[in-house]
C-alpha atoms as a PDB file:
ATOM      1  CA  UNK A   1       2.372  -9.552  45.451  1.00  0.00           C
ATOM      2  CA  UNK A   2       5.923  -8.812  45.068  1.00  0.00           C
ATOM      3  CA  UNK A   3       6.881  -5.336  45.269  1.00  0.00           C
ATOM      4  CA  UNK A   4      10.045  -3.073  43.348  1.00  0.00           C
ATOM      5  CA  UNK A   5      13.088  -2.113  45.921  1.00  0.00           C
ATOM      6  CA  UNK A   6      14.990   1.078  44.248  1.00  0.00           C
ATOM      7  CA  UNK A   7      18.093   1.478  45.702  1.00  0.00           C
ATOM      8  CA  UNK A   8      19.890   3.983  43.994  1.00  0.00           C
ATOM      9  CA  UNK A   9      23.675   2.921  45.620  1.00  0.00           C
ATOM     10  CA  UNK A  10      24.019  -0.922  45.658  1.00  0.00           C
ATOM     11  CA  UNK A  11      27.276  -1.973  46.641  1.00  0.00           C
ATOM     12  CA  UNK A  12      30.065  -2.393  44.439  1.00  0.00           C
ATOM     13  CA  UNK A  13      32.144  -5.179  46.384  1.00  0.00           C
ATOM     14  CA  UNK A  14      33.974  -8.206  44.336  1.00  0.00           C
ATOM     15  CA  UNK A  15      34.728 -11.222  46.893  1.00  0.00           C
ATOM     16  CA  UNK A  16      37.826 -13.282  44.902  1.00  0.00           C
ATOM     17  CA  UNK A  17      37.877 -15.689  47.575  1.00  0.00           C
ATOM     18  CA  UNK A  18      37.027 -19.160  46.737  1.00  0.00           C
ATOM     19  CA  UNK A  19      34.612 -20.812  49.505  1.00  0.00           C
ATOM     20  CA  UNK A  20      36.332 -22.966  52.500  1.00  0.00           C
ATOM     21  CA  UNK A  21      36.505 -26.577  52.787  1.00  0.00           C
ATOM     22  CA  UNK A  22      35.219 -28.099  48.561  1.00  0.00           C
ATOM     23  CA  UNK A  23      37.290 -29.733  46.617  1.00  0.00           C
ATOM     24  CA  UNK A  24      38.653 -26.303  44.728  1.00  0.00           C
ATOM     25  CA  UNK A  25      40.322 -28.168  41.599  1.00  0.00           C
ATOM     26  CA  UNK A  26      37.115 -31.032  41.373  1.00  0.00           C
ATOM     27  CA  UNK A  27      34.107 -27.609  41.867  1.00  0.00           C
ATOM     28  CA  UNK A  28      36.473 -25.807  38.841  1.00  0.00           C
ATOM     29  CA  UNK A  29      36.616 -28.600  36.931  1.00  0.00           C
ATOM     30  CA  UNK A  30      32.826 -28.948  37.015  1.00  0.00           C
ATOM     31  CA  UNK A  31      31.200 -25.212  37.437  1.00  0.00           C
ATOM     32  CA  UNK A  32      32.636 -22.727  38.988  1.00  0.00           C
ATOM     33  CA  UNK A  33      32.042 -20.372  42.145  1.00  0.00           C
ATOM     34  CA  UNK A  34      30.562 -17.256  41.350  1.00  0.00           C
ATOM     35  CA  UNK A  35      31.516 -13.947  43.543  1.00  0.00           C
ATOM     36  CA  UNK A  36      30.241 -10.481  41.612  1.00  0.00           C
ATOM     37  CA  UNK A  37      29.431  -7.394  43.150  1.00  0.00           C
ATOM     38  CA  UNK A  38      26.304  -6.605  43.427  1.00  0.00           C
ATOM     39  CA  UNK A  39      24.937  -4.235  41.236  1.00  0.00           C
ATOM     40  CA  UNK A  40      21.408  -4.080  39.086  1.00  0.00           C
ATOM     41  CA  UNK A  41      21.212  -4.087  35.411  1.00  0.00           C
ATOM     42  CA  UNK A  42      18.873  -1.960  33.372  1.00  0.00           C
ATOM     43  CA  UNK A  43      16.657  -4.402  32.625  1.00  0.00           C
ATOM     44  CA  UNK A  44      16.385  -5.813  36.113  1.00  0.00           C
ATOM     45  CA  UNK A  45      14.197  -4.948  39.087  1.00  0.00           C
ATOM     46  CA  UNK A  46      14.616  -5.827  42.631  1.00  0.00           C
ATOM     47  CA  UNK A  47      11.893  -7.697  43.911  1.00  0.00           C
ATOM     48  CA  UNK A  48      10.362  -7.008  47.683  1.00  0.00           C
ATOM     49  CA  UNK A  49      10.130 -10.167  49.532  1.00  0.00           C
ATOM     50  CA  UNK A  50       8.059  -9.052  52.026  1.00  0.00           C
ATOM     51  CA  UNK A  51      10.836  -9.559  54.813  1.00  0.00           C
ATOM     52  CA  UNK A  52      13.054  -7.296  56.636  1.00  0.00           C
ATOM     53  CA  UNK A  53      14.811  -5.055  53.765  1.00  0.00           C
ATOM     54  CA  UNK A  54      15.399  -8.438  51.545  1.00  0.00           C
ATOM     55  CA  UNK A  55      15.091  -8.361  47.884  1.00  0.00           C
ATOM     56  CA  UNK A  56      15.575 -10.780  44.866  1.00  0.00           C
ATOM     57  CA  UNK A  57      16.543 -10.209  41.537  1.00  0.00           C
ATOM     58  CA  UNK A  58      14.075 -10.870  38.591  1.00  0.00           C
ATOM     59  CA  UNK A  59      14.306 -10.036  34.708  1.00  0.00           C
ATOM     60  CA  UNK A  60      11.004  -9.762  32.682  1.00  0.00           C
ATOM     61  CA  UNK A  61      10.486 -12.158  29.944  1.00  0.00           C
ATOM     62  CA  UNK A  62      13.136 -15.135  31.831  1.00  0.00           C
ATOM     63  CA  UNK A  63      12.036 -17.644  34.364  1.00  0.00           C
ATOM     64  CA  UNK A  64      10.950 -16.101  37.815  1.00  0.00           C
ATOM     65  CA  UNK A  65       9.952 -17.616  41.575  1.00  0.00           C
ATOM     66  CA  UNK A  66       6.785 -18.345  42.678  1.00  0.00           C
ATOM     67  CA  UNK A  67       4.912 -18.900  45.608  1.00  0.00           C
ATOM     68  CA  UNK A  68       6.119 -22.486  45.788  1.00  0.00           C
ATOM     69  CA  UNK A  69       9.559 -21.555  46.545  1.00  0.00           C
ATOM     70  CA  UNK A  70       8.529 -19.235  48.867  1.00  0.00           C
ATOM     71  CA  UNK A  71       6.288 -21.624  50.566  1.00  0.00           C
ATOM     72  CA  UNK A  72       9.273 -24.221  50.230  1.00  0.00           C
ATOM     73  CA  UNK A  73      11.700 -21.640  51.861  1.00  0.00           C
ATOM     74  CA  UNK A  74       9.414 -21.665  54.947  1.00  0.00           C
ATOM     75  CA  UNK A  75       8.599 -25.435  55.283  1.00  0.00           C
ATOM     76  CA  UNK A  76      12.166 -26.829  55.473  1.00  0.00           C
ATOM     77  CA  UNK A  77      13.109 -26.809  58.991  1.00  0.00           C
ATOM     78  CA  UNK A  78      17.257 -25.343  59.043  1.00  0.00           C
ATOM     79  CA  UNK A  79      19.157 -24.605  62.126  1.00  0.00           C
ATOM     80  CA  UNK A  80      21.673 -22.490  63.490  1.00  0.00           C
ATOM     81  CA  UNK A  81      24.766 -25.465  62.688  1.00  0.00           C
ATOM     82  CA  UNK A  82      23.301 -26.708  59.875  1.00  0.00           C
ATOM     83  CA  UNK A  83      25.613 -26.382  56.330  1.00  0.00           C
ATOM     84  CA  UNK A  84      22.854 -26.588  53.474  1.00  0.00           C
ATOM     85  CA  UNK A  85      22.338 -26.905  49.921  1.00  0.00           C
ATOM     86  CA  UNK A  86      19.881 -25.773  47.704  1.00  0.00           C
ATOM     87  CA  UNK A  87      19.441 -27.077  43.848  1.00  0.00           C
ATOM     88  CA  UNK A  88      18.070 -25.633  40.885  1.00  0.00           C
ATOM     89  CA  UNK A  89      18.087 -22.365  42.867  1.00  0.00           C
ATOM     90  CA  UNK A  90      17.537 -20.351  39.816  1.00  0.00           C
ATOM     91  CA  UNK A  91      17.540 -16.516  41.217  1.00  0.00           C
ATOM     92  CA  UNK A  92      18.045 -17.882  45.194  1.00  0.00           C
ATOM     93  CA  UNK A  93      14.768 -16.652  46.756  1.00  0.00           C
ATOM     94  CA  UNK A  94      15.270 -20.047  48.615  1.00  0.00           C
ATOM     95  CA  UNK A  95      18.778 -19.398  49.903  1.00  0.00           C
ATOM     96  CA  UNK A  96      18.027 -16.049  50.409  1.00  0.00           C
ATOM     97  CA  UNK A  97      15.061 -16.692  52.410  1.00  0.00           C
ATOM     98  CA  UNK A  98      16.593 -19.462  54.122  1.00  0.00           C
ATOM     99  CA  UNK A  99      19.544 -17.970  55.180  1.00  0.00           C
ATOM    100  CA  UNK A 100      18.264 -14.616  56.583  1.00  0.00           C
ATOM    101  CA  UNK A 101      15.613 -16.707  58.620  1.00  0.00           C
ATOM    102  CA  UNK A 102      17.217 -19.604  60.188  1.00  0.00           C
ATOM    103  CA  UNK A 103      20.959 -18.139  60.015  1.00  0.00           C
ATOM    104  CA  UNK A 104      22.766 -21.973  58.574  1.00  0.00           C
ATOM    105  CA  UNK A 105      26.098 -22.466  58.997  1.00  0.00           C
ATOM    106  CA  UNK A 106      26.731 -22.039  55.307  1.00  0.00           C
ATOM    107  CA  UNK A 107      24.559 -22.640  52.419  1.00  0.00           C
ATOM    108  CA  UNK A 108      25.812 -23.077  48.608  1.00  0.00           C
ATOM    109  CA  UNK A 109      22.898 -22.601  46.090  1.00  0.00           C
ATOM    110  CA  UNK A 110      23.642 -24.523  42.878  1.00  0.00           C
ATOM    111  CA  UNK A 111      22.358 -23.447  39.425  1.00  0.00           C
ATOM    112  CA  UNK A 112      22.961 -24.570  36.408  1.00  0.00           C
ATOM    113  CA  UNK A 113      21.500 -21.637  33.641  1.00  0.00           C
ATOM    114  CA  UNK A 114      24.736 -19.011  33.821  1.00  0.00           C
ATOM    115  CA  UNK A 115      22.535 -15.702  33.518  1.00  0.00           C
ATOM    116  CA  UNK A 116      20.192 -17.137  36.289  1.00  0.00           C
ATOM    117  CA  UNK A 117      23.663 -18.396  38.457  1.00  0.00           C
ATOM    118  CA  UNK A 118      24.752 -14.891  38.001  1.00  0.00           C
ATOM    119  CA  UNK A 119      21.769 -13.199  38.798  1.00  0.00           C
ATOM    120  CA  UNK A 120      21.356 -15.326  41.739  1.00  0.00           C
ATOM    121  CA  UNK A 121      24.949 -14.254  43.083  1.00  0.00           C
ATOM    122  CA  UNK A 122      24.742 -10.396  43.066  1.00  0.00           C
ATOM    123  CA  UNK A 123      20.876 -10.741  45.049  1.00  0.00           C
ATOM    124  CA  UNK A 124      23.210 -12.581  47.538  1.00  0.00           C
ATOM    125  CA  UNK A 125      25.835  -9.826  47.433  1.00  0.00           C
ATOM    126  CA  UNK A 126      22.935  -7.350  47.645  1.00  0.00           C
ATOM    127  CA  UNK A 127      21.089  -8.631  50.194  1.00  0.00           C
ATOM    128  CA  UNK A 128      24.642  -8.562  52.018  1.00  0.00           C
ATOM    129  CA  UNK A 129      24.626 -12.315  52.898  1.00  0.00           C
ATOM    130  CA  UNK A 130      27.773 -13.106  51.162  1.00  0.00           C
ATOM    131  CA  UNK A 131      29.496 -15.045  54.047  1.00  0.00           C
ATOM    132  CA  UNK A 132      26.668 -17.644  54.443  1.00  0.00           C
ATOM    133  CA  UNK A 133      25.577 -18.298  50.845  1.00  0.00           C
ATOM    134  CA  UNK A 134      27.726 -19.210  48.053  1.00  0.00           C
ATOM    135  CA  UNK A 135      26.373 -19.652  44.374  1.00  0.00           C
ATOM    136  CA  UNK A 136      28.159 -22.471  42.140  1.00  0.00           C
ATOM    137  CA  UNK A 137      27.218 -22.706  38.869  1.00  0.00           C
ATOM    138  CA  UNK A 138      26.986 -26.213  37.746  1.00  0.00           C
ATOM    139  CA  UNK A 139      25.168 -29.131  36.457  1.00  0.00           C
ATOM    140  CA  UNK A 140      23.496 -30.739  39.588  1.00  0.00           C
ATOM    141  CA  UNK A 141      24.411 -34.115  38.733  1.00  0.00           C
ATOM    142  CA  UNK A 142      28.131 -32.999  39.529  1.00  0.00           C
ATOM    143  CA  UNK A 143      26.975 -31.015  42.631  1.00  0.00           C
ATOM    144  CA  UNK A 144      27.588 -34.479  44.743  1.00  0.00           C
ATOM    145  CA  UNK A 145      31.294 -34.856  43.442  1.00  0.00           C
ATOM    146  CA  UNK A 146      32.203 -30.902  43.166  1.00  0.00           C
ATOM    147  CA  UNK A 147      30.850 -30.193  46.938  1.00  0.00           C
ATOM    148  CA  UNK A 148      31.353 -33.716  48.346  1.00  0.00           C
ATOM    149  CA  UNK A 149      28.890 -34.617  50.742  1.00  0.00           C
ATOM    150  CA  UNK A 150      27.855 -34.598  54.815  1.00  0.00           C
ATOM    151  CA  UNK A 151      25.314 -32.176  53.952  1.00  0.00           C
ATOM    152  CA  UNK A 152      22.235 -31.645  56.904  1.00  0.00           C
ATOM    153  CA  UNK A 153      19.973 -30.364  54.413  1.00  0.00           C
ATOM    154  CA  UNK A 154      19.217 -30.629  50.830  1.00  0.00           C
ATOM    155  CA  UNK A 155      16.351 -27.954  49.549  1.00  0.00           C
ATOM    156  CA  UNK A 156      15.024 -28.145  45.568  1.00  0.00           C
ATOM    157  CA  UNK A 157      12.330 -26.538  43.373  1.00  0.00           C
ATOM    158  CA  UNK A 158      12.665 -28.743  40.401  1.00  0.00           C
ATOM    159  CA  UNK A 159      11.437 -28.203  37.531  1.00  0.00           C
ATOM    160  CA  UNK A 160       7.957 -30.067  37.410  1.00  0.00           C
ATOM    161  CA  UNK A 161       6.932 -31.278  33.944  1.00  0.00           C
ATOM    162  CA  UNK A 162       8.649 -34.528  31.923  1.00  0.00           C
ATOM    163  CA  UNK A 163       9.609 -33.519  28.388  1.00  0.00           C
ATOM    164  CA  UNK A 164       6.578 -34.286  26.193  1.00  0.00           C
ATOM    165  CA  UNK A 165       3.918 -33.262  29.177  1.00  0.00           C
ATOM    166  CA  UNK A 166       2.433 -29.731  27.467  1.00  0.00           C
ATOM    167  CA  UNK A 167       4.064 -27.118  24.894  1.00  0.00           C
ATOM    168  CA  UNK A 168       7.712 -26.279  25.579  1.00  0.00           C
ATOM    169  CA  UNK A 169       8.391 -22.740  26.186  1.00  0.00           C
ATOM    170  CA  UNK A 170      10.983 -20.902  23.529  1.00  0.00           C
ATOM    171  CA  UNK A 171      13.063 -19.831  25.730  1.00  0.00           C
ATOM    172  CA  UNK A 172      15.950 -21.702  27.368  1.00  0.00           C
ATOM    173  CA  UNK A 173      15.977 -20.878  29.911  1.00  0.00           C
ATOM    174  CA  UNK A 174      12.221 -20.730  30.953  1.00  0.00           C
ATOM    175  CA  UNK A 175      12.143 -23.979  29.366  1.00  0.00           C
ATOM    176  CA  UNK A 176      14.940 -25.487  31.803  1.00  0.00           C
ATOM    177  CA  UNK A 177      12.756 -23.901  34.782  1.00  0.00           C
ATOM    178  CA  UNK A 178       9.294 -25.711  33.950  1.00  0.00           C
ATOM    179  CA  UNK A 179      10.631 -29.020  32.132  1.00  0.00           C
ATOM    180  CA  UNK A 180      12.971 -32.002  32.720  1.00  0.00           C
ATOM    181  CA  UNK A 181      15.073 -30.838  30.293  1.00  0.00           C
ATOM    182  CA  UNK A 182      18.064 -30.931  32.069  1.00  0.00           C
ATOM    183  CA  UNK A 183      17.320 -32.736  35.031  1.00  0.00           C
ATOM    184  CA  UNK A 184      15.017 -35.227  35.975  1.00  0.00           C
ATOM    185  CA  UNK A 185      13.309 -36.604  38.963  1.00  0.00           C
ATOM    186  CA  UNK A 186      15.294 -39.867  39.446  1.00  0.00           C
ATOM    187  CA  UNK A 187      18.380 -37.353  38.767  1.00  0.00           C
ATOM    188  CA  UNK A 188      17.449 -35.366  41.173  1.00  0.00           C
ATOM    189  CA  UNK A 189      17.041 -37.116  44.082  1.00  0.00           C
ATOM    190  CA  UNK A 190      20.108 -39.262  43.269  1.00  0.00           C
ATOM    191  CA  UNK A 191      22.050 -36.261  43.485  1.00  0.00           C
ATOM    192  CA  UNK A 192      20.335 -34.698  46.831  1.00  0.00           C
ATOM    193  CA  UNK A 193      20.545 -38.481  48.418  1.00  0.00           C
ATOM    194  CA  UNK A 194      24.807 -37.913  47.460  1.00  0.00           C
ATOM    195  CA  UNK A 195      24.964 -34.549  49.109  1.00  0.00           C
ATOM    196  CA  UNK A 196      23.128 -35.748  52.355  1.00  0.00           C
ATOM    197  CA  UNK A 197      25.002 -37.092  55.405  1.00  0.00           C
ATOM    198  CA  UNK A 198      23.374 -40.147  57.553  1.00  0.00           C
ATOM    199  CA  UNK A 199      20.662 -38.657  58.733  1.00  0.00           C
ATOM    200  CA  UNK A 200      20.315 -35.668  56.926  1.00  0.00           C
ATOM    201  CA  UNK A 201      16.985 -33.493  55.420  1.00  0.00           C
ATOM    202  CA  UNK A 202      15.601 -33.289  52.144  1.00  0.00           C
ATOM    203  CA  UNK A 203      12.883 -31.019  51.605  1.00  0.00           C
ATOM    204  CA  UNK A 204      10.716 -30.666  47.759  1.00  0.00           C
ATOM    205  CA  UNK A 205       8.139 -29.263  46.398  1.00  0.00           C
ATOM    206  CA  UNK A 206       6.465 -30.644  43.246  1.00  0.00           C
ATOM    207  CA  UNK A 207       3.102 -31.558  41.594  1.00  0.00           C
ATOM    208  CA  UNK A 208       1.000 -33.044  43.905  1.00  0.00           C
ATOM    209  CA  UNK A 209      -0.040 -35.220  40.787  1.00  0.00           C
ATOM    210  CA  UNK A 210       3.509 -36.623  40.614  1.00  0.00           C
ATOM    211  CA  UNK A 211       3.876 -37.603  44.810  1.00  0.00           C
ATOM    212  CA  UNK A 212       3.811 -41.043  44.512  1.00  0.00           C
ATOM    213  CA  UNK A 213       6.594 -41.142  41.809  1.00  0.00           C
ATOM    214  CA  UNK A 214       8.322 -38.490  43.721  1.00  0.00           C
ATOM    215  CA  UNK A 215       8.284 -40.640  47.115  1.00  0.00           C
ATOM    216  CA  UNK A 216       9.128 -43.475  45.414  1.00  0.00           C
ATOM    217  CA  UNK A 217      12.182 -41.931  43.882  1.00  0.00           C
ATOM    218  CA  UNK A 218      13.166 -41.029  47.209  1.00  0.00           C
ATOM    219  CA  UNK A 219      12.876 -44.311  48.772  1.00  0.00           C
ATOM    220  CA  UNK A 220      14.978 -45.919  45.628  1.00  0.00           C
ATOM    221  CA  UNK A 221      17.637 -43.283  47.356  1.00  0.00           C
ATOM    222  CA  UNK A 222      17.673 -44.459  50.963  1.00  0.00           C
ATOM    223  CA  UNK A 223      15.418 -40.861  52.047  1.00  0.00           C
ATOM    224  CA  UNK A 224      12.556 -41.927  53.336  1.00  0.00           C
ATOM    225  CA  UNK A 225       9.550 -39.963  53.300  1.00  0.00           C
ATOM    226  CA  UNK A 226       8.783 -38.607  56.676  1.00  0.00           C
ATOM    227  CA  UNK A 227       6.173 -35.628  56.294  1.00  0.00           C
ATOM    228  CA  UNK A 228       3.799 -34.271  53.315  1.00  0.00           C
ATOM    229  CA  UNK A 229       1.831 -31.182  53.384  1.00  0.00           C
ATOM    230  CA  UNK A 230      -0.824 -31.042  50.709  1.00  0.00           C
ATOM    231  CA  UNK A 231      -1.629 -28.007  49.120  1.00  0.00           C
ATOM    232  CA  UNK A 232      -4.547 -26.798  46.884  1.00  0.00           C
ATOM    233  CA  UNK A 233      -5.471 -23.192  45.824  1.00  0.00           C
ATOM    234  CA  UNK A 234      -8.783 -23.578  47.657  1.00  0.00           C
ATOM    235  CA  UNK A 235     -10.891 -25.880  50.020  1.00  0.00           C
ATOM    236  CA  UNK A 236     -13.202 -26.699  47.536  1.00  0.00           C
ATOM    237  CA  UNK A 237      -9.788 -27.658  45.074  1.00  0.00           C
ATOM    238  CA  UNK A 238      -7.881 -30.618  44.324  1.00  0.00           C
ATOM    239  CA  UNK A 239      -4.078 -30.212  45.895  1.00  0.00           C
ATOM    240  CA  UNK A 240      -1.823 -28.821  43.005  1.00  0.00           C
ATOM    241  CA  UNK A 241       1.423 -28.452  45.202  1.00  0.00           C
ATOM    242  CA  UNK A 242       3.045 -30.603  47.886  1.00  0.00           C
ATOM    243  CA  UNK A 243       5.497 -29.698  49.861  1.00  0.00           C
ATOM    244  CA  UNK A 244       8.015 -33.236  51.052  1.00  0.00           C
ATOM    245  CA  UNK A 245      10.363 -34.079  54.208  1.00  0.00           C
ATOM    246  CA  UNK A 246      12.744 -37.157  53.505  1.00  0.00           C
ATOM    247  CA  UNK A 247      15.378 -38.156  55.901  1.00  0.00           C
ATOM    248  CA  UNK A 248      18.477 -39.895  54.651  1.00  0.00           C
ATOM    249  CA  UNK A 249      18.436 -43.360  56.397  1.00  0.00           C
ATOM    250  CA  UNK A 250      15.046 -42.512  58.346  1.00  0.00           C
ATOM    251  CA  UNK A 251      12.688 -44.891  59.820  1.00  0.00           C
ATOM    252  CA  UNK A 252       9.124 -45.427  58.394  1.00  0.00           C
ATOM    253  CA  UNK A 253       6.580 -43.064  59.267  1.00  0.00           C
ATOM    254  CA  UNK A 254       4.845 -40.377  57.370  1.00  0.00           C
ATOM    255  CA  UNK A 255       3.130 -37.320  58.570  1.00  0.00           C
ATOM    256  CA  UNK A 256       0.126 -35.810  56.144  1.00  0.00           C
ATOM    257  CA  UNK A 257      -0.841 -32.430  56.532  1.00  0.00           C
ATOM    258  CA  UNK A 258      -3.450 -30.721  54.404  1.00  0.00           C
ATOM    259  CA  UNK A 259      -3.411 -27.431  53.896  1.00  0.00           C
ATOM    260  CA  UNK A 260      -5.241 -24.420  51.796  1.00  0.00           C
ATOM    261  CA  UNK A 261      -2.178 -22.398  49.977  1.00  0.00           C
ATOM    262  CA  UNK A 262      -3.864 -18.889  51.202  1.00  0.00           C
ATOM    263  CA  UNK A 263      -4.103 -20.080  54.946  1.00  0.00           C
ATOM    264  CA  UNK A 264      -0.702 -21.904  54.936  1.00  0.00           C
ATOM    265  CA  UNK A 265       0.663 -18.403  53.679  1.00  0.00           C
ATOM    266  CA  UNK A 266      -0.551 -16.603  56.532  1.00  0.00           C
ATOM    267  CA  UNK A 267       0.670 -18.998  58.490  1.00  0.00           C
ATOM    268  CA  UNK A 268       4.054 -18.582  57.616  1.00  0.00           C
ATOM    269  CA  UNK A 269       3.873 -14.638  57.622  1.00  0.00           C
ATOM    270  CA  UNK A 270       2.236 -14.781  61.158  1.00  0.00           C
ATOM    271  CA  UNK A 271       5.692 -16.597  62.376  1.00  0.00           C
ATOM    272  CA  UNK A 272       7.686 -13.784  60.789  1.00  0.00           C
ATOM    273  CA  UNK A 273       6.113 -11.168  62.987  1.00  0.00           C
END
């Protein structure tokens, strides 16, 4: 369970400089790069994440992380050299995570909802990693032709339901977060495949109900499916989660891993200590 950070002094530091080595006119054109200082808003808390001093962001009532994107954040496999992206980052527990564990070369989180882009921006200037992770806001279906690509790694929590599957939230926002409203699958991966170099990682999580569609999106792309962990609440529980490894170009071969979420939890917090 998350837990509330007070810090009564957050830093007030505004960063005008526009990120190194994009296409500055095509990523304005598009979006734009977001740099505020980072300060919290009256209606915002700071979340604990449970690692080192690091803290994200969240607003009651609009769309918040879950457990999937912190279980996400620990399954993709990022290195030292590696310049990643993540999509639909929404408040950047990904990046966040990401970037304070494996320490990429750079990372640029990409999100399209402007009060969630924002958000995600000053938990990046509060957290103090400001020179690894950028935030554009943006549509991710112009991510490929604002960033360019040669990207190692590609990281997304889509949203997980087709319009028309269940009742759509009222809010905007929330309603972006959970439905295809903006962005679909085939979208999706289309865009990730783009970003990608030869060779290069894309890691998902999604319904497990929707894997087969998901893998065979991927495939359509040129990433082929290399490892699944399967993930249900409980052993005695169908899998409601999986968590995907595609490699851009890869041969055929798939790893399956099954997993209960609690245990695969601890599992991840027993490699943090």
């Amino acid at each position: 369970m998350a837990q509330h950070i007070v810090r009564a002094h957050p830093r007030e530091r505004f960063d005008k400089r526009t990120p190194k080595g994009y296409n500055h006119t095509m990523a304005d054109e598009l979006g734009k790069w977001l740099t505020p200082m980072g300060r919290i808003l009256e209606d915002e808390v700071l979340d604990d994440l449970q690692f080192g001093s690091l803290g994200v962001l969240q607003r009651k009532g609009d769309y918040c992380f879950t457990s999937d994107a912190v279980l996400l954040a620990n399954f993709a496999q990022v290195h030292a050299k590696d310049r990643v992206v993540e999509l639909c980052a929404g408040s950047g527990v990904i990046s966040i995570i990401v970037a304070s564990k494996r320490h990429p070369k750079e990372m640029v989180a990409v999100e399209l909802d402007p009060t969630l882009a924002d958000r995600c921006a000053r938990t990046v200037d509060l957290d103090r990693l400001g020179e690894v992770v950028k935030v554009w806001q943006g549509d991710v279906k112009d991510a490929p032709q604002a960033l360019g690509g040669g990207f190692d790694v590609v990281i997304a929590n889509p949203p997980y339901y087709p319009v028309g599957i269940g009742e759509m939230p009222r809010d905007p926002s929330v309603a972006m977060g959970r439905f295809e409203v903006a962005l679909t699958m085939r979208e999706l991966v289309a865009s990730a495949a783009k970003l990608l170099r030869y060779g290069g990682r894309l890691y998902l999580v999604h319904l497990a109900s929707r894997l087969a569609e998901l893998l065979d999106e991927m495939r359509g792309q040129g990433v082929e499916p290399k490892t699944v962990y399967v993930v249900s609440p409980s052993l005695d529980a169908p899998a409601d989660v999986v968590l995907v490894e595609g490699k851009k170009g890869g041969k055929v071969g798939l790893e399956v891993r099954s997993f209960v979420r609690e245990d695969l939890q601890k599992e991840y917090y027993r490699q943090d200590e």
